[in-house]
Protein backbone atom coordinates (compact mmCIF):
# COMPACT_ATOMS: atom_id res chain seq x y z
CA UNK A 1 30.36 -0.30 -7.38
CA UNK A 2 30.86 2.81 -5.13
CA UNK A 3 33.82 3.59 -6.95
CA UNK A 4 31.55 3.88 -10.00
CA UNK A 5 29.17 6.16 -8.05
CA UNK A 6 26.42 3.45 -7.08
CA UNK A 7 25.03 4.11 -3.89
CA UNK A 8 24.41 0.48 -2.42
CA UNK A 9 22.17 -0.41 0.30
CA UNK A 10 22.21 -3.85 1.73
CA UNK A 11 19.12 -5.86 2.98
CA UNK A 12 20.55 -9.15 4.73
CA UNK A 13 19.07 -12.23 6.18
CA UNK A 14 21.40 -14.19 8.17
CA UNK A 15 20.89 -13.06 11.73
CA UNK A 16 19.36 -16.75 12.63
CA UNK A 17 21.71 -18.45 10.67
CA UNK A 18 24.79 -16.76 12.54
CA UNK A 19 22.89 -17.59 15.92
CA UNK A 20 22.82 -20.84 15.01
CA UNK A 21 26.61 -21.09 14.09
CA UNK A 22 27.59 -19.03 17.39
CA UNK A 23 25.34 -21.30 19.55
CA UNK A 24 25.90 -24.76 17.46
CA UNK A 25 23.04 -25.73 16.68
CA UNK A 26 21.74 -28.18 13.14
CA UNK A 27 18.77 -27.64 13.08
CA UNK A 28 16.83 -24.64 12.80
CA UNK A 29 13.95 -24.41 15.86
CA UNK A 30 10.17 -24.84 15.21
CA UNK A 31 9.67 -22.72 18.20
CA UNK A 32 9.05 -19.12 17.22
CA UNK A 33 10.29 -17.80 20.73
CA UNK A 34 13.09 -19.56 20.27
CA UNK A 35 13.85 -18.07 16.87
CA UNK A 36 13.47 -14.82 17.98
CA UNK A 37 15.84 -15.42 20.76
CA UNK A 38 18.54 -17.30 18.42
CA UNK A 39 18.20 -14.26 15.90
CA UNK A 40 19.37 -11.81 19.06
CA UNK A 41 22.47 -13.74 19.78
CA UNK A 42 23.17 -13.64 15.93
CA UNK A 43 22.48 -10.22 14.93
CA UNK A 44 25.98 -8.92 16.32
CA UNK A 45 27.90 -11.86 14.72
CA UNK A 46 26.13 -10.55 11.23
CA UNK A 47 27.40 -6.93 11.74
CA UNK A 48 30.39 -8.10 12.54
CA UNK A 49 30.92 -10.08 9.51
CA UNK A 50 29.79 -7.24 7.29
CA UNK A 51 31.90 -5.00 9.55
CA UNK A 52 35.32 -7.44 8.85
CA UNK A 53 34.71 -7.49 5.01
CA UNK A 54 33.73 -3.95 4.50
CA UNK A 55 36.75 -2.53 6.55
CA UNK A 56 39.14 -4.35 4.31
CA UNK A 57 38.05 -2.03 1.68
CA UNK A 58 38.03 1.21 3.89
CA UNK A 59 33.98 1.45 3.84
CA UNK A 60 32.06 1.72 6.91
CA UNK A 61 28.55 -0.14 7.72
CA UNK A 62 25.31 0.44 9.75
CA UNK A 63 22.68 -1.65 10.53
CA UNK A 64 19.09 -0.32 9.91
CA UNK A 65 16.03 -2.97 11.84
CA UNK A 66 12.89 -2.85 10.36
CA UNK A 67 9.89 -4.69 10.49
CA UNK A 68 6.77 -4.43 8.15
CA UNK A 69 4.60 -3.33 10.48
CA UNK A 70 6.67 -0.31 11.28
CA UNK A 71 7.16 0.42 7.61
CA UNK A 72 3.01 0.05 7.18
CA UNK A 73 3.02 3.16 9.53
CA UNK A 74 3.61 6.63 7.10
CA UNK A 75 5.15 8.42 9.21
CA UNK A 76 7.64 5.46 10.26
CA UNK A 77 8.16 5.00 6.82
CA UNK A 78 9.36 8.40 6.68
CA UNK A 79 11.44 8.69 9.23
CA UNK A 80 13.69 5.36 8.13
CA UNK A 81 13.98 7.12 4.54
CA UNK A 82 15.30 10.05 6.26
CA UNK A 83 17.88 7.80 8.45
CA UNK A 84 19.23 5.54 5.53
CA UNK A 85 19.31 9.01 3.11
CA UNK A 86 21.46 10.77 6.05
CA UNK A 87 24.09 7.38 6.00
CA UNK A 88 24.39 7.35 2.22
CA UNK A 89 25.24 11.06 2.08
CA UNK A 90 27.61 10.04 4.65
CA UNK A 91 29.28 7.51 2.63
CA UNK A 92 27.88 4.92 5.02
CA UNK A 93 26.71 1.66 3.55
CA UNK A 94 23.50 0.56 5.06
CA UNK A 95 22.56 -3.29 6.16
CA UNK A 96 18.90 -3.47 6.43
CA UNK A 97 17.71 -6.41 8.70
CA UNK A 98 14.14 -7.93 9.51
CA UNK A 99 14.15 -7.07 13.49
CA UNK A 100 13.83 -11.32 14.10
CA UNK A 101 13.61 -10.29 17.86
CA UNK A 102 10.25 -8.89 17.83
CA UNK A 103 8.66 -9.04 14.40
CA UNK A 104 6.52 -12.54 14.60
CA UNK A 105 4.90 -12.99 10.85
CA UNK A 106 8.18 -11.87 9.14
CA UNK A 107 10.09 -14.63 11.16
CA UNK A 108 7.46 -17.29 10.32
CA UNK A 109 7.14 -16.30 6.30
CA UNK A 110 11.40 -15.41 5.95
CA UNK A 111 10.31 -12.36 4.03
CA UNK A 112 13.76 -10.52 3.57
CA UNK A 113 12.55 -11.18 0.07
CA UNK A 114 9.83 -8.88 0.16
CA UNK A 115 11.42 -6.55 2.81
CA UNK A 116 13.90 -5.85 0.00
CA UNK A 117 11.46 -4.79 -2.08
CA UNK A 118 9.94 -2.23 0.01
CA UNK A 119 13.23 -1.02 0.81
CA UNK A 120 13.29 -0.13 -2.83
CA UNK A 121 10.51 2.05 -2.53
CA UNK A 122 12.15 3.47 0.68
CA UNK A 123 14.88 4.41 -0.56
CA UNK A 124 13.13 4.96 -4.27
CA UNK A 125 16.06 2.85 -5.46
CA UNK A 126 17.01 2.63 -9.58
CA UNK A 127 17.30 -1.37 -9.72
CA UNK A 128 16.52 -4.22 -6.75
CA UNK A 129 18.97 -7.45 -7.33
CA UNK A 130 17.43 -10.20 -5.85
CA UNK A 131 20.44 -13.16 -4.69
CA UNK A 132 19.83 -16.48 -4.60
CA UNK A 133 21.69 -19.99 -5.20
CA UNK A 134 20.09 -20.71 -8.87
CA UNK A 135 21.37 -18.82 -11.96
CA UNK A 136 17.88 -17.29 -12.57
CA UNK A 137 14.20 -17.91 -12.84
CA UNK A 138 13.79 -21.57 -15.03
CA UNK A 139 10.90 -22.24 -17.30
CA UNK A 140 10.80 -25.44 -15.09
CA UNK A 141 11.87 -26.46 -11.76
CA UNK A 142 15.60 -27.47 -12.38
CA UNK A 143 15.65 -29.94 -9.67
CA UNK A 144 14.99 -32.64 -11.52
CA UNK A 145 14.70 -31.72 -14.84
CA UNK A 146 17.67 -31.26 -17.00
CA UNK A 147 16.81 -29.28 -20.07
CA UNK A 148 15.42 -26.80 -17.63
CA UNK A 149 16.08 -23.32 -19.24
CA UNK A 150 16.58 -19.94 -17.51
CA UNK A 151 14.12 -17.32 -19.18
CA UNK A 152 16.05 -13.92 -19.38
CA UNK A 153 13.41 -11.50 -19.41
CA UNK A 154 10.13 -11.51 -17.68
CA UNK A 155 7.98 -8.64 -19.14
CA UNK A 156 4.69 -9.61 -16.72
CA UNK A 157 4.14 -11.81 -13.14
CA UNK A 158 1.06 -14.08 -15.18
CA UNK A 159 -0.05 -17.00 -13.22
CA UNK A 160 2.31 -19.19 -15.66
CA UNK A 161 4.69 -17.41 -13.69
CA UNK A 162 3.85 -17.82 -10.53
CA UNK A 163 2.75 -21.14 -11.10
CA UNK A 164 6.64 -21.92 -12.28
CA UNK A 165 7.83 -20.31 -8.24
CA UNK A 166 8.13 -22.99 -5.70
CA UNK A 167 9.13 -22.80 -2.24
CA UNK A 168 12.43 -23.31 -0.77
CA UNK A 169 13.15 -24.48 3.17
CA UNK A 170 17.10 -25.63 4.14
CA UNK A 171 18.22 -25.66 7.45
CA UNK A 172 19.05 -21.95 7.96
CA UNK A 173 16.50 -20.55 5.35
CA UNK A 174 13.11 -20.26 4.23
CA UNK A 175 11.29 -18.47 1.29
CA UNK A 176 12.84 -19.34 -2.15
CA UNK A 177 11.88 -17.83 -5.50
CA UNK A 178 7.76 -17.60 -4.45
CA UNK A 179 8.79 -14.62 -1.86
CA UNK A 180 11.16 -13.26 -5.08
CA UNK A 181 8.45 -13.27 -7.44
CA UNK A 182 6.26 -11.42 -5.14
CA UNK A 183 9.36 -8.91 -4.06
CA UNK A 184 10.09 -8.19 -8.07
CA UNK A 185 6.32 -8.06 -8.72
CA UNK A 186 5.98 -4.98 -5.75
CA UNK A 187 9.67 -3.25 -7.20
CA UNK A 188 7.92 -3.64 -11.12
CA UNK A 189 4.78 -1.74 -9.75
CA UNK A 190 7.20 0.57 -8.60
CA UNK A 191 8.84 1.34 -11.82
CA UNK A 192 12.07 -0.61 -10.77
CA UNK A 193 13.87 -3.31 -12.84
CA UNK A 194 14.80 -6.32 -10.91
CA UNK A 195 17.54 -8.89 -11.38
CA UNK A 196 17.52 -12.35 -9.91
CA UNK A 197 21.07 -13.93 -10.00
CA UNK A 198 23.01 -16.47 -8.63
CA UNK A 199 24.84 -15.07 -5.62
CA UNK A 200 27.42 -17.75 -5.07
CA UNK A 201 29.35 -16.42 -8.80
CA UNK A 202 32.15 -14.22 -7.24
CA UNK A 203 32.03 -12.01 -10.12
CA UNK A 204 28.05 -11.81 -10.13
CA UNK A 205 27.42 -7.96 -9.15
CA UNK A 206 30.62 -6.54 -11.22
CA UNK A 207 28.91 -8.79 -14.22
CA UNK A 208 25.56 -6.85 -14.24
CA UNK A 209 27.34 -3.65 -13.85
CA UNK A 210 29.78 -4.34 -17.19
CA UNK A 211 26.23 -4.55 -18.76
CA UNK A 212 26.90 -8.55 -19.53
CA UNK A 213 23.46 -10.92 -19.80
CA UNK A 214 23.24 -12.14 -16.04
CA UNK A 215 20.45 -13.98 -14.37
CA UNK A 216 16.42 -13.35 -14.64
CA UNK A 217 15.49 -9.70 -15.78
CA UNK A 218 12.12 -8.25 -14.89
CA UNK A 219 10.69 -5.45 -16.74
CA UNK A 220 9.18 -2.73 -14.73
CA UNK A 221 5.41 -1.82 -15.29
CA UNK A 222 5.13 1.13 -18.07
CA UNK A 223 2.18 2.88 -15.68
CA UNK A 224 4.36 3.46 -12.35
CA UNK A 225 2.80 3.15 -8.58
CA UNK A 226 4.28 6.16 -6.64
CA UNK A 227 4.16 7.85 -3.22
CA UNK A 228 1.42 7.35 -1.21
CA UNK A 229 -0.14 5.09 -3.83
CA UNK A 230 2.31 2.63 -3.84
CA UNK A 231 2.48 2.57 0.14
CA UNK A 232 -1.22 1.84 0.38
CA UNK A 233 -0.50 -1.41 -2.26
CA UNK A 234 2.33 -2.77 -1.18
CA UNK A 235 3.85 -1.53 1.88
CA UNK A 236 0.55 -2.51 4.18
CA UNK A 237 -0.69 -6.31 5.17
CA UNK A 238 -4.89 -6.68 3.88
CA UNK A 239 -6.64 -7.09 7.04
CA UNK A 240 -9.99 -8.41 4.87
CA UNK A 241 -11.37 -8.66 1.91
CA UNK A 242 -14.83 -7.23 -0.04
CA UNK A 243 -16.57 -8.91 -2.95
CA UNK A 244 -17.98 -6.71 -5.37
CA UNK A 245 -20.44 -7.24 -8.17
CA UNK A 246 -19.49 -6.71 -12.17
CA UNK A 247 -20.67 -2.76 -11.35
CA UNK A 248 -18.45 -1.67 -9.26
CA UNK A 249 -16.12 -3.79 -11.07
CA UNK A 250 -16.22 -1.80 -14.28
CA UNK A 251 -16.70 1.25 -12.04
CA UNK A 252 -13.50 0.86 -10.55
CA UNK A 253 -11.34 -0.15 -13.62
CA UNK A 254 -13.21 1.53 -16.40
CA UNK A 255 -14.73 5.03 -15.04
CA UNK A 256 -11.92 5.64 -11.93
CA UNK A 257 -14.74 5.82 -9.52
CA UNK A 258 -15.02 4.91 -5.67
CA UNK A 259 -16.27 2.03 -3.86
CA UNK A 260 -20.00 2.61 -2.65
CA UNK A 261 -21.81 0.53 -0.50
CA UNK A 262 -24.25 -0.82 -3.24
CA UNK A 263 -21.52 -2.69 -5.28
CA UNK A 264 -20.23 -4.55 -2.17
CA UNK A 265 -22.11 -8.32 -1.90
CA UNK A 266 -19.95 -9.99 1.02
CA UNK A 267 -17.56 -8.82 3.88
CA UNK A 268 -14.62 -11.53 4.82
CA UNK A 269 -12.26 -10.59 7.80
CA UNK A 270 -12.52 -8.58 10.70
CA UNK A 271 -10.71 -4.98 10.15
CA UNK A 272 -11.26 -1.56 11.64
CA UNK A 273 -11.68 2.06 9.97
CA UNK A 274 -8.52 3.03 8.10
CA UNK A 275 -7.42 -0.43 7.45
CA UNK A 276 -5.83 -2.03 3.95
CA UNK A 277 -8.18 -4.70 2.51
CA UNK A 278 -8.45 -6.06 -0.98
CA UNK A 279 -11.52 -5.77 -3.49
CA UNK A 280 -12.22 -9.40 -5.34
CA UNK A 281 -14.86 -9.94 -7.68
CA UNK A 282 -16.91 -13.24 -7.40
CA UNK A 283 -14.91 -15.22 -8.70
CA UNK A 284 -12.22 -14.29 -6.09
CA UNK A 285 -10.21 -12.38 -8.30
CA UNK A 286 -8.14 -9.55 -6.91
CA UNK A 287 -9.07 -5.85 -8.70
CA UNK A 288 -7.94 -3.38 -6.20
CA UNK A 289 -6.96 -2.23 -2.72
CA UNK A 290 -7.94 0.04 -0.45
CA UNK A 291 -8.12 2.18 3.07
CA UNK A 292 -11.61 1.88 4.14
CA UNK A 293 -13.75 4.65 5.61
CA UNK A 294 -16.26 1.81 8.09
CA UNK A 295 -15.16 -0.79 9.55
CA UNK A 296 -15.73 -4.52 8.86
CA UNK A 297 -19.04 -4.24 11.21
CA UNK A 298 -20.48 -1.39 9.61
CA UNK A 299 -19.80 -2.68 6.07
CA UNK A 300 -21.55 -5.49 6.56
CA UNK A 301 -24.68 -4.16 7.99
CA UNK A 302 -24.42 -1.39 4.51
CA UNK A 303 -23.74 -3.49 2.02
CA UNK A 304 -25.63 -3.22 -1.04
CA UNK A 305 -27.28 -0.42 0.46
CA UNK A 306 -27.15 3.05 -2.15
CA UNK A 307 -25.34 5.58 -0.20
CA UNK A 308 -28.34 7.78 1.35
CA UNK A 309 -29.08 5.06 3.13
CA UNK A 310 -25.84 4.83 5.26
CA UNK A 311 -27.45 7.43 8.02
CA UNK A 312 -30.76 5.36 8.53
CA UNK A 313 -28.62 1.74 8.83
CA UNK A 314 -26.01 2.66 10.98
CA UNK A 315 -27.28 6.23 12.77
CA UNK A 316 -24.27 8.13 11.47
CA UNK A 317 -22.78 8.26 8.04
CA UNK A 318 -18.45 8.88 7.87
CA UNK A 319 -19.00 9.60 4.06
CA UNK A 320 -21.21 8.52 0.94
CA UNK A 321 -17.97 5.81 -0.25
CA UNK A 322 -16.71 2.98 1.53
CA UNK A 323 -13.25 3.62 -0.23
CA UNK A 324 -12.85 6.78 -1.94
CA UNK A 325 -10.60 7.19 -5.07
CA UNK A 326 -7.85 8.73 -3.66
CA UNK A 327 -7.42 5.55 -0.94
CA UNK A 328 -7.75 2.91 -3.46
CA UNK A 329 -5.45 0.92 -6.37
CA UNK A 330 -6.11 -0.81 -8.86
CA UNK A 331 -4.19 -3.97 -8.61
CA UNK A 332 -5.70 -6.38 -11.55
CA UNK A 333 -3.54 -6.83 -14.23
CA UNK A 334 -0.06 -5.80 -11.95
């Protein structure tokens, strides 16, 4: 692939799995401390073993650890672009890991998955190929059904879609194709194609790149999330949520308006000024999300309140929106 000009980068699980080997262990620990520690004795025996198979071919490696949370903060974010852009104009082939040591959620949900995804906004990547030990995404689960069928092309993430994911736990892994959908999902928003493929074919990657029909394809989305847009949607965790009536619904989706305090009817979560939460209607559906200008606290005690009357409720007023235009995306229907 470099040979051809494609500028790989690398995201890798594996660093509990080789801790595991190194240390001899079956079974893989409950215990998240003891994860964490496991995934530090493994994380040199995975450079290592990229280090061994990438020398053979003359190409040097160099391991990148990220966690979400540091990629939720911008300015993080921006430094790690700069740092992986400087090793590929190197001719350096980075391996981006989950930092298993300290990151605690990551470790509990195995989201390399979605990790890869964001570092295909990171790295504003052309195509995000998703590995896994099926041949694709099936129209059924293919564990025990035989005339299960892989579907080639997957145009939209519907809820038949997601509905067809399940969950996948072995002894050194966790995720499966639920975390995939969710990863190809964030890279579509993105304006990214993603491939899903079965990583155990020797010949997989050199396949895709003769152009032959390999694996699931996902379409990206025609309208494309970028920048600071696409950061807010997908690179930051929801800390809460706020219900909305069918105004600010059609506000929001229809006229490209803020959210004001009037449309919001209920307040779930606790979250501070500045933090990501996600706009439902009432039936629970998601429509957007957002950087909000009060805090949890303050929103409820505005709620459904018109804007001139922030002052009087709370003795101070930030600004006449809750979330203005420019911090908010409009998520139903991606």
């Amino acid at each position: 692939m470099k040979s051809r000009g494609v500028e790989p980068v690398i995201v890798s699980s594996g660093a509990i799995a080789a801790g595991m080997k190194k240390l001899k262990l079956d079974e893989r620990p409950k215990d998240i401390a003891l994860k964490q520690a496991i995934a530090a004795c493994g994380q040199s025996s995975l450079m290592w073993y990229y280090e061994q198979a990438f020398s053979a071919y003359g190409e040097r490696v160099a391991q990148i650890l990220v966690t979400h949370d540091g990629l939720s903060v911008r300015k993080r974010f921006l430094n790690a672009r700069k740092t992986v852009m400087a090793l590929l104009r190197m001719g350096v082939i980075p391996v981006v890991n989950e930092n298993d040591t300290v990151a605690f959620e990551e470790i509990v949900l195995g989201d390399n998955d979605n990790l890869a995804a964001m570092v295909t906004s990171l790295v504003e990547a052309d195509l995000l190929i998703m590995l896994t030990d099926r041949d694709g995404f099936y129209d059924k689960d293919p564990v025990g059904h035989a005339d299960a069928e892989i579907i080639p092309v997957i145009e939209e993430i519907d809820e038949r879609i997601k509905s067809l994911a399940g969950g996948t736990d072995g002894a050194t892994t966790t995720g499966g194709m639920k975390t995939k959908i969710q990863a190809a999902r964030t890279a579509m928003a993105f304006g990214v194609p993603t491939i899903i493929a079965n990583g155990k074919r020797p010949t997989v990657l050199r396949d895709m790149f003769l152009g032959k029909q390999v694996g699931t394809l996902f379409v990206p989305a025609k309208e494309r999330l970028r920048g600071r847009k696409h950061w807010i949607a997908y690179m930051l965790k929801p800390m809460g949520s706020l219900v909305i009536d069918g105004g600010a619904k059609r506000a929001l989706l229809k006229s490209g308006r803020s959210l004001l305090p009037a449309g919001i009817k209920d307040v779930r979560g606790r979250f501070d000024m500045g933090e990501l939460v996600t706009c439902v209607d009432e039936e629970g559906v998601e429509v957007a999300r957002g950087l909000c200008s009060y805090g949890s606290h303050e929103i409820g005690k505005i709620a459904g309140m018109r804007s001139n009357e922030i002052e009087k409720a709370l003795g101070y007023r930030y600004g006449d929106e809750v979330i203005h235009r420019d911090d908010l995306v409009i998520t139903e229907g991606r």
